[in-house]
Each structure stands twice: as C-alpha cells, then as structure tokens.
Protein backbone atom coordinates (compact mmCIF):
# COMPACT_ATOMS: atom_id res chain seq x y z
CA UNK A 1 -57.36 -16.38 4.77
CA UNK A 2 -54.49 -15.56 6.41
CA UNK A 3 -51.90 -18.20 7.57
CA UNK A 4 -48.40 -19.14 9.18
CA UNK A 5 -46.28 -22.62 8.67
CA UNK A 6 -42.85 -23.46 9.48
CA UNK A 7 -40.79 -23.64 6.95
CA UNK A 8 -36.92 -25.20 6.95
CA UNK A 9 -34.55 -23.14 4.97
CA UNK A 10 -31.39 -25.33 4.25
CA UNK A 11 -27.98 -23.90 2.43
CA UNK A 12 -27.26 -25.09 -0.51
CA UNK A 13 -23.54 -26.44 -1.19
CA UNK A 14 -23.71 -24.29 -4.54
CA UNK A 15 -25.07 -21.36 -2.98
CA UNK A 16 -28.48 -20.49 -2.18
CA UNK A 17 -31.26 -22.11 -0.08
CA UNK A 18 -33.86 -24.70 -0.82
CA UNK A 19 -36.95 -24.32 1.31
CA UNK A 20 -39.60 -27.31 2.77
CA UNK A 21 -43.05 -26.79 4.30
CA UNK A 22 -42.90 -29.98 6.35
CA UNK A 23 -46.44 -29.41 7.20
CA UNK A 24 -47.77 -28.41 3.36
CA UNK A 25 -47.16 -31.75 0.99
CA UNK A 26 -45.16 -30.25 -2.40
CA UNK A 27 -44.77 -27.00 -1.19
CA UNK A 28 -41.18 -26.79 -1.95
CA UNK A 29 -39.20 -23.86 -3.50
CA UNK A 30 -35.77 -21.97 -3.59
CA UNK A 31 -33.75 -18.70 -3.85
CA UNK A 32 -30.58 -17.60 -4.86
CA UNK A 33 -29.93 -15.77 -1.23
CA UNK A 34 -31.70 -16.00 1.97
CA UNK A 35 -33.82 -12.73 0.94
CA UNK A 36 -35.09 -13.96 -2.42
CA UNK A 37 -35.74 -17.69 -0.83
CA UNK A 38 -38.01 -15.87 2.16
CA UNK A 39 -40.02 -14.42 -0.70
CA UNK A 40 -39.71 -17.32 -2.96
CA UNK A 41 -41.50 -19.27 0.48
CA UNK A 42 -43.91 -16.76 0.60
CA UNK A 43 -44.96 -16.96 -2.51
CA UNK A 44 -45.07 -21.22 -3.22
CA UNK A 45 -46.87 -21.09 0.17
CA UNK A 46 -49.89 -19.09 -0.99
CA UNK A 47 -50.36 -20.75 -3.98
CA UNK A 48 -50.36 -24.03 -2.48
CA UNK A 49 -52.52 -23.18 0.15
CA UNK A 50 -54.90 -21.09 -2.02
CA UNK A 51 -54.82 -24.30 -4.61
CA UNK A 52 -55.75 -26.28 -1.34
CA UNK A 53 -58.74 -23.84 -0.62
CA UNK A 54 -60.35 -23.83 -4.21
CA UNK A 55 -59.92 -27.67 -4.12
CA UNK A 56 -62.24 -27.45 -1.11
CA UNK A 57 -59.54 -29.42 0.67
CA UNK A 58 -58.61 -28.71 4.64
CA UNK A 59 -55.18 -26.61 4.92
CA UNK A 60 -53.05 -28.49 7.46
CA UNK A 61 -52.28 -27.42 10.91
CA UNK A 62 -49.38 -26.51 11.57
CA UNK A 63 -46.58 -27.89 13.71
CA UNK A 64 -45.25 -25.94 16.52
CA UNK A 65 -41.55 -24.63 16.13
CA UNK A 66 -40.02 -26.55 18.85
CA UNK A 67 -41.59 -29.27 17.25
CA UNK A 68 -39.48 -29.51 13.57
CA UNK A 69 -36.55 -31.93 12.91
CA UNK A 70 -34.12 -30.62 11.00
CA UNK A 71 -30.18 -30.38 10.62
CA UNK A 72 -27.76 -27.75 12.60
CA UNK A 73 -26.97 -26.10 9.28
CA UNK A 74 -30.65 -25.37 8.44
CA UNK A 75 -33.16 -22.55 9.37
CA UNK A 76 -36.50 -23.00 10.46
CA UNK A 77 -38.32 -20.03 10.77
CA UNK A 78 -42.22 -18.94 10.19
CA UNK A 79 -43.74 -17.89 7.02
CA UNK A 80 -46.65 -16.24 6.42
CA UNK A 81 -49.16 -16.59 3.59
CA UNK A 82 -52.22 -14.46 2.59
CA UNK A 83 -54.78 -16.27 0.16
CA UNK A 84 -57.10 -13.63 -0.37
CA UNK A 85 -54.42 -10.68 -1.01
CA UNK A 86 -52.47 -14.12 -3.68
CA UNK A 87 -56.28 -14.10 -5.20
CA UNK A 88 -56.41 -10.58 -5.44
CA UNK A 89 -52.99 -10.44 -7.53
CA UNK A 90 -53.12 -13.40 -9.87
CA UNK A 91 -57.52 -13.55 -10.18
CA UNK A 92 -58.48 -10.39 -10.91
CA UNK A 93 -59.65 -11.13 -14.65
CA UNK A 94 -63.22 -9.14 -14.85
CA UNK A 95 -66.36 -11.35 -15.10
CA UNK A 96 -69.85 -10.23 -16.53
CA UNK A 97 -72.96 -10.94 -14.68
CA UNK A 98 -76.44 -10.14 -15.01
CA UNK A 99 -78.40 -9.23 -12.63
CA UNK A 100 -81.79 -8.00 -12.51
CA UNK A 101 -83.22 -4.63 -11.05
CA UNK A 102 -86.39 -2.61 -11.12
CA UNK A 103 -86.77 -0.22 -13.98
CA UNK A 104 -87.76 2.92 -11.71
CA UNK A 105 -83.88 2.26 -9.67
CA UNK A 106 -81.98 1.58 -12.68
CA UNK A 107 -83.51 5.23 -14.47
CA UNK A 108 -82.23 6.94 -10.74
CA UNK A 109 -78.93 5.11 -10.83
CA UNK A 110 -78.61 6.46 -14.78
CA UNK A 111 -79.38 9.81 -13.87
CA UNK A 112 -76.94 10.09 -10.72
CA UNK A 113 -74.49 9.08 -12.73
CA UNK A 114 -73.80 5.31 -10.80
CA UNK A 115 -70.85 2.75 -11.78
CA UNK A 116 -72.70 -0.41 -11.57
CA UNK A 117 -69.92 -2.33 -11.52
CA UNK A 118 -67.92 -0.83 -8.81
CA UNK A 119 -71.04 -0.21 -6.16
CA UNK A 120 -71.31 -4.21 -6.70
CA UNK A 121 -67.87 -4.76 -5.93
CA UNK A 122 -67.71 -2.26 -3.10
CA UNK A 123 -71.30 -3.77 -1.95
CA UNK A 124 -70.06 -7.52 -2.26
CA UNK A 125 -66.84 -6.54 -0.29
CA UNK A 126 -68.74 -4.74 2.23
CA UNK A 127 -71.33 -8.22 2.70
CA UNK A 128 -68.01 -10.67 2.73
CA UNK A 129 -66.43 -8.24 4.78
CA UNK A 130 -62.97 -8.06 2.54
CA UNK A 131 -60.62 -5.01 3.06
C-alpha cells in the first residue's frame, strides 16, 4: 500500500531535526540535517504503518495540511510511505512450500527446463497484481 501523512519537522537547538507523525501514534524519528531526517521519516513511517498492517489494525487517516498545529519554527510537509516496496526490502527471507501437481506436468516442466520457484513467484505476482 502506498500512503502519505503529514509530518512536522522541528529544528533542533543542537542541530538537526526531530520529526512527529501527528496522525501515526509513536511514529517519531530524527536526522542529523533536513535531508537525512526526510529519509529518516520515510523510513519510521513505513515500518510503522507496515507494523500497523500485519497487526491487522486500520492505518489512520490522515489530517489535511491546513489542518496541523504546530510552531513558526517548524516544518510540516508530506511524507510518503510504501509498505509493499518496505516488505520487499526487509521480508524477503525465502520460504519452502509444497505444493502438489500432476505427474504428466511436472515430467514437461523437467524437460523444458522450468524454475519452479520463480514461475510461482512471477504467477503469484501476476494473481495479486504486484509490480
């Protein structure tokens, strides 16, 4: 899934930025500059949203931009988050199944030279319709 939430970027007196999803409860993270906070964001948004999602919790909806409180020394800007590309990076640990097919298809499939494996994964992306 793909999502956006506001996020509130506020400077640091030591340097830096701390970031706040007001929206997403402990989604909270930082950065040493404005660049590595942004991606910092990114990242502690994903994983708290994709933690959300394998909970089988709702994600929050978020508030509108014109809608956040926040000081005249802080940024509030959008950040985006992509669960299934977060999945893709940090679950991607192979796992066996069985599966059961008819002994005349499996003796083609041998001969032709088929990886079982990836014509599952190709077929399953195909059916769930993942890039």
């Amino acid at each position: 899934m793909k999502y956006v939430y506001p996020a509130i970027f506020t400077p640091e007196a030591e340097g830096g930025y701390s970031v706040a999803f007001p929206d997403v409860d402990g989604c909270y993270t930082q950065g040493e500059d404005l660049a590595e906070a942004v991606f910092m964001a990114e990242d502690a948004l994903a994983l708290t949203l994709y933690s959300l999602e394998e909970d089988g919790k709702d994600t929050p909806t978020p508030t509108p931009l014109n809608e956040i409180k926040a000081s005249e020394t802080d940024v509030i800007t959008l950040v985006k988050a992509d669960t299934m590309e977060y999945r893709k990076m940090y679950n991607s640990k192979a796992v066996k199944k069985t599966l059961t097919i008819p002994g005349w298809l499996n003796e083609q499939a041998e001969r032709s030279n088929v990886n079982f494996s990836k014509l599952l994964q190709d077929a399953l992306m195909s059916e769930l319709h993942i890039q």
